[in-house]
Protein backbone atom coordinates (compact mmCIF):
# COMPACT_ATOMS: atom_id res chain seq x y z
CA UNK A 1 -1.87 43.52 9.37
CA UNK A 2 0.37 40.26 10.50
CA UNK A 3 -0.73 37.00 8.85
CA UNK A 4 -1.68 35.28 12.03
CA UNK A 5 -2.25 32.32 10.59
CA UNK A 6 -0.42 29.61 12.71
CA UNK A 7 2.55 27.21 11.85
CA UNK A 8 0.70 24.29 13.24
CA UNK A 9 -2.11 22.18 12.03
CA UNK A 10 -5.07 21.52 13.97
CA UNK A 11 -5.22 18.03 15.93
CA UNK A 12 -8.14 17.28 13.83
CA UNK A 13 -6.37 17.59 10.92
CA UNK A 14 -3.78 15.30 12.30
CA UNK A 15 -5.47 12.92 13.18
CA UNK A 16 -7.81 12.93 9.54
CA UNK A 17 -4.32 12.68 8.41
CA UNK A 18 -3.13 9.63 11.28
CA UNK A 19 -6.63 7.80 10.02
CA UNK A 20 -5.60 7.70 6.79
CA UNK A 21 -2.12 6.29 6.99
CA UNK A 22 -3.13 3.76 8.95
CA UNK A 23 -6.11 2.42 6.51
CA UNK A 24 -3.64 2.48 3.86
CA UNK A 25 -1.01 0.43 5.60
CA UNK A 26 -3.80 -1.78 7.23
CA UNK A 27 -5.13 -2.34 3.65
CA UNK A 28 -1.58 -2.90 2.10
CA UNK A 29 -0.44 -5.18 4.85
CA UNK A 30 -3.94 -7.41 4.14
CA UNK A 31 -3.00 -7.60 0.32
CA UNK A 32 0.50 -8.18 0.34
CA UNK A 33 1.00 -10.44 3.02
CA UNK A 34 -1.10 -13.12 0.59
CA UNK A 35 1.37 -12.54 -2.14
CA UNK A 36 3.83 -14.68 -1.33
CA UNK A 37 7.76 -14.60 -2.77
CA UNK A 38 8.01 -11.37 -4.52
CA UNK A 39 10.89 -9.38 -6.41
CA UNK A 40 10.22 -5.58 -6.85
CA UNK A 41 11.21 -4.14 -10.08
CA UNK A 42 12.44 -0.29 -10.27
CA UNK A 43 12.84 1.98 -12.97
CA UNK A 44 11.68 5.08 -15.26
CA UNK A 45 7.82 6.07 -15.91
CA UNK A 46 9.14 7.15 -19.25
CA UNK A 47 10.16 4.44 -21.01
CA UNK A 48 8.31 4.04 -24.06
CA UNK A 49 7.16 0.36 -25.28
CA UNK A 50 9.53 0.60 -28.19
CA UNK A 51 12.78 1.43 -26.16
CA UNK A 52 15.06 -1.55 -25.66
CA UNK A 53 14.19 -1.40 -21.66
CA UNK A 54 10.74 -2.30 -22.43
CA UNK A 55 11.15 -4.93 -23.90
CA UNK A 56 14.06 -6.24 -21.22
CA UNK A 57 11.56 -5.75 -18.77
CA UNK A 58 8.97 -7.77 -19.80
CA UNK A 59 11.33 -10.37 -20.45
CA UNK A 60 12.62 -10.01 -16.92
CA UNK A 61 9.08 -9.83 -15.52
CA UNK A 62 8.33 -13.39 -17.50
CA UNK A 63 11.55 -15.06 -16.21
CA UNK A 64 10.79 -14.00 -12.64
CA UNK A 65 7.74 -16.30 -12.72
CA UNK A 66 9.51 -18.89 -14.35
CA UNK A 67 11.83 -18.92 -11.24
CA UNK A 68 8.36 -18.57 -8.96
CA UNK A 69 8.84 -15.32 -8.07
CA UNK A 70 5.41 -12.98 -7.81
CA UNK A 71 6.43 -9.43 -9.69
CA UNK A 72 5.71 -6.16 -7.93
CA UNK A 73 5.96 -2.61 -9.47
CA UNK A 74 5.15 0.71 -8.83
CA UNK A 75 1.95 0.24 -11.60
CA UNK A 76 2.58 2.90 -13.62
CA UNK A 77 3.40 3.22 -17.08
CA UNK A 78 7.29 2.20 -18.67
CA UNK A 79 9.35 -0.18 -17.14
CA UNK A 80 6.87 -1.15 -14.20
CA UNK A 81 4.49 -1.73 -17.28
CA UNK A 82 6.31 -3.96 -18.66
CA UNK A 83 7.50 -6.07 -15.48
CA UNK A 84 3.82 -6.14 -14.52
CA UNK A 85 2.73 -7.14 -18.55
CA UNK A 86 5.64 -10.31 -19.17
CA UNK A 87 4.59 -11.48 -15.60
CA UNK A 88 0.98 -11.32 -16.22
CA UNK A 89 1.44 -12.65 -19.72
CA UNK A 90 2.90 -15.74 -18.21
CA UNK A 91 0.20 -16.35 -15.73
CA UNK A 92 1.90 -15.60 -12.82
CA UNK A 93 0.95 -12.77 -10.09
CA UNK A 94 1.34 -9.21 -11.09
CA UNK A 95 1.23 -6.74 -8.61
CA UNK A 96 0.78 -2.89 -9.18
CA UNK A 97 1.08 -0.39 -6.35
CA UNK A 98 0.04 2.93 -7.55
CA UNK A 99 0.50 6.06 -6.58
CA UNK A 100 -1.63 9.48 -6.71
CA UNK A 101 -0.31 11.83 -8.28
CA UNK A 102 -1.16 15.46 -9.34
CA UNK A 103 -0.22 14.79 -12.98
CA UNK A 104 -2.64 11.77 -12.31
CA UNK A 105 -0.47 8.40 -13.02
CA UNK A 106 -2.42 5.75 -14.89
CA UNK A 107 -2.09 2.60 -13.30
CA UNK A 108 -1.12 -0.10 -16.25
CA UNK A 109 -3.62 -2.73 -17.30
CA UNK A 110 -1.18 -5.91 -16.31
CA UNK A 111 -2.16 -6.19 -13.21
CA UNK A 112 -4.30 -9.07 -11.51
CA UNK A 113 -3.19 -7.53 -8.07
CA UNK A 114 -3.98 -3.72 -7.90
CA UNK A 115 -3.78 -1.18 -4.76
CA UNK A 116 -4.10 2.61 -4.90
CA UNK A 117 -1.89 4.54 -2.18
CA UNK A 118 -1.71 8.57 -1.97
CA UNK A 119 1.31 8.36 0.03
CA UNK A 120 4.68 7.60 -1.42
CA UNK A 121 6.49 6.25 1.79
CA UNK A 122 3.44 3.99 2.53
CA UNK A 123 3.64 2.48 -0.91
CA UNK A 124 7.52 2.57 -0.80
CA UNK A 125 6.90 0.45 2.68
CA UNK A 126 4.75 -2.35 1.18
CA UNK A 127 7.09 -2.87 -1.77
CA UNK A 128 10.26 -3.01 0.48
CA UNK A 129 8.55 -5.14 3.33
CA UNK A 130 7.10 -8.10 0.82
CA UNK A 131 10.02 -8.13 -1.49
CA UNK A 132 12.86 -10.74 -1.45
CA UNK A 133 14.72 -9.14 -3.89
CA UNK A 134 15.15 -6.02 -5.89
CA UNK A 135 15.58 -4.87 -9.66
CA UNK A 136 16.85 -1.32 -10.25
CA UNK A 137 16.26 -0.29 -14.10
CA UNK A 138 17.55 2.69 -15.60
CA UNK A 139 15.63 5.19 -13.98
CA UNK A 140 15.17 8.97 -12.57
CA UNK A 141 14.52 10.23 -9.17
CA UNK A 142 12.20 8.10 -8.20
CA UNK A 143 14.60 4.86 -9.35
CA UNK A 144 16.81 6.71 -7.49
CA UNK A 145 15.07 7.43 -3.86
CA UNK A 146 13.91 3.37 -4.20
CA UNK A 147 17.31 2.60 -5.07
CA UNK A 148 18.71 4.40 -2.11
CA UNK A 149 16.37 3.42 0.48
CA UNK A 150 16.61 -0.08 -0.04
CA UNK A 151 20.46 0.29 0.25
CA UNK A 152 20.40 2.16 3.18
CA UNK A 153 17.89 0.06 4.86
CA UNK A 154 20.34 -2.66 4.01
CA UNK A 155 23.75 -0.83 4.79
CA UNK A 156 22.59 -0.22 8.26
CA UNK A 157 21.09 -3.60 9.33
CA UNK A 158 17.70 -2.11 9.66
CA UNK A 159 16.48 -4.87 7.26
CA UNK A 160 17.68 -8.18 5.90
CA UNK A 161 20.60 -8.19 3.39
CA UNK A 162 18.41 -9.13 0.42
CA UNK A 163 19.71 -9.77 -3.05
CA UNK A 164 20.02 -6.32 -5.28
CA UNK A 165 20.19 -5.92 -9.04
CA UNK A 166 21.09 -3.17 -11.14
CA UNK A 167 20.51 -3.61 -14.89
CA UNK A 168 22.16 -2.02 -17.55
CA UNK A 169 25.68 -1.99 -16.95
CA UNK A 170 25.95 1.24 -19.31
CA UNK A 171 23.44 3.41 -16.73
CA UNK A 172 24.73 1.92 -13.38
CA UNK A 173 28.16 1.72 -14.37
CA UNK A 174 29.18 5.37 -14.04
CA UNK A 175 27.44 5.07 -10.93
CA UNK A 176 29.21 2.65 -9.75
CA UNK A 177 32.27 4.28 -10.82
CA UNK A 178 31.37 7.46 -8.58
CA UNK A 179 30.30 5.22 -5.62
CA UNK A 180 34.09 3.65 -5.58
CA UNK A 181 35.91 6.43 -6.44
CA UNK A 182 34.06 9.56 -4.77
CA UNK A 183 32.30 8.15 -2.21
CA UNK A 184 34.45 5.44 -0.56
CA UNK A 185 37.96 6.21 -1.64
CA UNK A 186 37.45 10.42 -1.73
CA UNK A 187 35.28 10.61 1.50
CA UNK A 188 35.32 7.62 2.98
CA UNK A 189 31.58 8.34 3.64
CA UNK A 190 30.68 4.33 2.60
CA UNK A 191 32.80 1.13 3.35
CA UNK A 192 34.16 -1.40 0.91
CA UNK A 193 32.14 -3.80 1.95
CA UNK A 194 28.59 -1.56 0.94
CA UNK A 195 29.75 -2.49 -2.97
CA UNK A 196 28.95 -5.39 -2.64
CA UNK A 197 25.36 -4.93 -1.51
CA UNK A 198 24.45 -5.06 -5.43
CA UNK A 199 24.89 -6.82 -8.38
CA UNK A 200 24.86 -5.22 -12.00
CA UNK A 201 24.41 -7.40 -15.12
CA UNK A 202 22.89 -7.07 -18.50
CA UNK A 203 21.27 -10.36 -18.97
CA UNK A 204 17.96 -11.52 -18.17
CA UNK A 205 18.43 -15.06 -17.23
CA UNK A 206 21.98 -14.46 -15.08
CA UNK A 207 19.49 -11.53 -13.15
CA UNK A 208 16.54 -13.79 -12.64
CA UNK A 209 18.79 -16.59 -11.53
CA UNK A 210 21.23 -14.67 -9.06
CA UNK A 211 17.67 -13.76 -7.43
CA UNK A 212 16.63 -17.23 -6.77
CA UNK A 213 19.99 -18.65 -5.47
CA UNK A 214 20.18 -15.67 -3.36
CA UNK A 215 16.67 -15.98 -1.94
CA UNK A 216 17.00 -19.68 -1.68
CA UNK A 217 20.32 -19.18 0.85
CA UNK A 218 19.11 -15.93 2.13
CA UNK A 219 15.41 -17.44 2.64
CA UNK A 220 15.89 -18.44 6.48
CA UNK A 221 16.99 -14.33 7.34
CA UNK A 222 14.67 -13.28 4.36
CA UNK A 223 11.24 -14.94 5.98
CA UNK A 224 9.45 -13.48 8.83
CA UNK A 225 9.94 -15.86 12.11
CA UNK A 226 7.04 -17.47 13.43
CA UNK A 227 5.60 -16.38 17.07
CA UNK A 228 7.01 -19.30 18.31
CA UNK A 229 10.54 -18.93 16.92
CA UNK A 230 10.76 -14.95 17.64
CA UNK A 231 10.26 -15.15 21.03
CA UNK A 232 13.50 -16.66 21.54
CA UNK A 233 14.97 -13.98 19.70
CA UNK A 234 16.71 -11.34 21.45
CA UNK A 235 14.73 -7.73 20.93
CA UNK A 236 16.78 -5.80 19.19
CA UNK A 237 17.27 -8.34 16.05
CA UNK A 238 13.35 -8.98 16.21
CA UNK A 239 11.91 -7.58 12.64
CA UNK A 240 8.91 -5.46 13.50
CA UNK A 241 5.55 -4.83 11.64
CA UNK A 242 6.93 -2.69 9.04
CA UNK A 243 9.44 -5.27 8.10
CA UNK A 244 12.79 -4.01 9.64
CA UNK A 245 15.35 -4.68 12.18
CA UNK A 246 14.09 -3.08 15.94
CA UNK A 247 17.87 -2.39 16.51
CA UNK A 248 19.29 -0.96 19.32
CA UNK A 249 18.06 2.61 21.05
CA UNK A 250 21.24 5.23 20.88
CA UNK A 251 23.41 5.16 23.60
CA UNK A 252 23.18 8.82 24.34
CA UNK A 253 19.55 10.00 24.21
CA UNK A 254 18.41 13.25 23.77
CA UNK A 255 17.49 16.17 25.90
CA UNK A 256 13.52 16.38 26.50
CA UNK A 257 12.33 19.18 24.30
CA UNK A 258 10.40 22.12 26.14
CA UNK A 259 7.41 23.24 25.59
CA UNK A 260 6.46 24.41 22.09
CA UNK A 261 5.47 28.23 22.71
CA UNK A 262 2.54 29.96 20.55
């Protein structure tokens, strides 16, 4: 006999599923949006608290709060450890998002702001929308997909150009060697002007510097208008709830779909 079973969920299960997105971006929006100037840090679960990242981490984390910068990290162990530990070690705010996981991550103890998501592009939305700047550490897929979403976010206007670093010039500098080589002068599939969308270094202060000159000249694009200033904004440069750029609809749109048979 057929397995009948059908491709679609059940509209209650949607909507279960609706009700719970929308607590946990209700919920993050609440938190976050008391946070004030943040810079996200990136980079590998994996690194252990004697590798040299570690420790470059937590000095980074420190600095950032020296410049007046809240810290916000995925929460987990590694490199968001130790952003979250040298920020909360100098007594400024240290923000872990977490994430769910079926290998059940364990949310680091550095933390004096703590949230709990079960979705990864909800989480990935609060860090992206409260940050004014980014820090990519070495890192694996997850580095990687945050890396890439913030850049094309960026690439396409969708959000405001903020400031991007990649640290350690010995991990992102292959990369960057591939981006110039295969992807812009091989394909053409990204402009010359996209390599400039990030900065790599290998020093704590220049990092944690570039970040606040950037955000200090960047701040006016960077900060969400008031209601009084965005109404005299034209629509499609507006920045909507989630943070990015309403943009404009395609000029072509597509055929209505018919009906979905079963």
């Amino acid at each position: 006999m057929a397995d009948e079973t059908p491709l679609y969920r059940h509209p209650a299960d949607e909507t279960a599923r609706l009700s719970r997105i929308m607590t946990e971006i209700s919920e993050g929006f609440a938190t976050m949006s008391r946070v004030g100037q943040a810079i996200g840090v990136f980079g590998s679960a994996r690194c252990t608290s004697s590798a040299p990242h570690y420790r470059t981490a937590e000095a980074l984390g420190a600095k950032l709060v020296e410049k007046g910068f809240a810290v916000v990290t995925g929460g987990g162990p590694g490199v968001m450890e130790a952003a979250n530990k040298g920020a909360y070690e100098a007594g400024g705010v240290s923000v872990g998002l977490n994430i769910t996981l079926p290998h059940e991550q364990e949310a680091n103890a550095y933390q004096n702001i703590s949230m709990e998501f079960h979705y990864f592009f909800v989480r990935k939305l609060m860090l992206l929308k409260y940050c004014l700047g980014l820090v990519c550490f070495p890192g694996g897929f997850g580095t990687m997909d945050e890396y890439f979403e913030s850049m094309t976010l960026i690439q396409t206007g969708k959000c405001p150009k903020f400031p991007v670093v990649l640290f350690d010039s010995k991990f992102w500098g292959p990369f960057d060697g591939f981006m110039r080589q295969t992807m812009l002068r091989d394909y053409a599939a990204i402009s010359e002007s996209d390599l400039g969308l990030f900065k790599i270094t290998d020093d704590v202060e220049e990092a944690a510097s570039y970040l606040r000159r950037q955000v200090d000249l960047l701040l006016p694009t960077l900060r969400h208008p008031s209601v009084e200033e965005e109404v005299m904004i034209p629509k499609e440069e507006q920045i909507s709830g989630e943070g990015t750029y309403e943009g404009k609809p395609p000029r072509k749109r597509p055929k209505e779909a018919g009906p979905i048979s079963g």
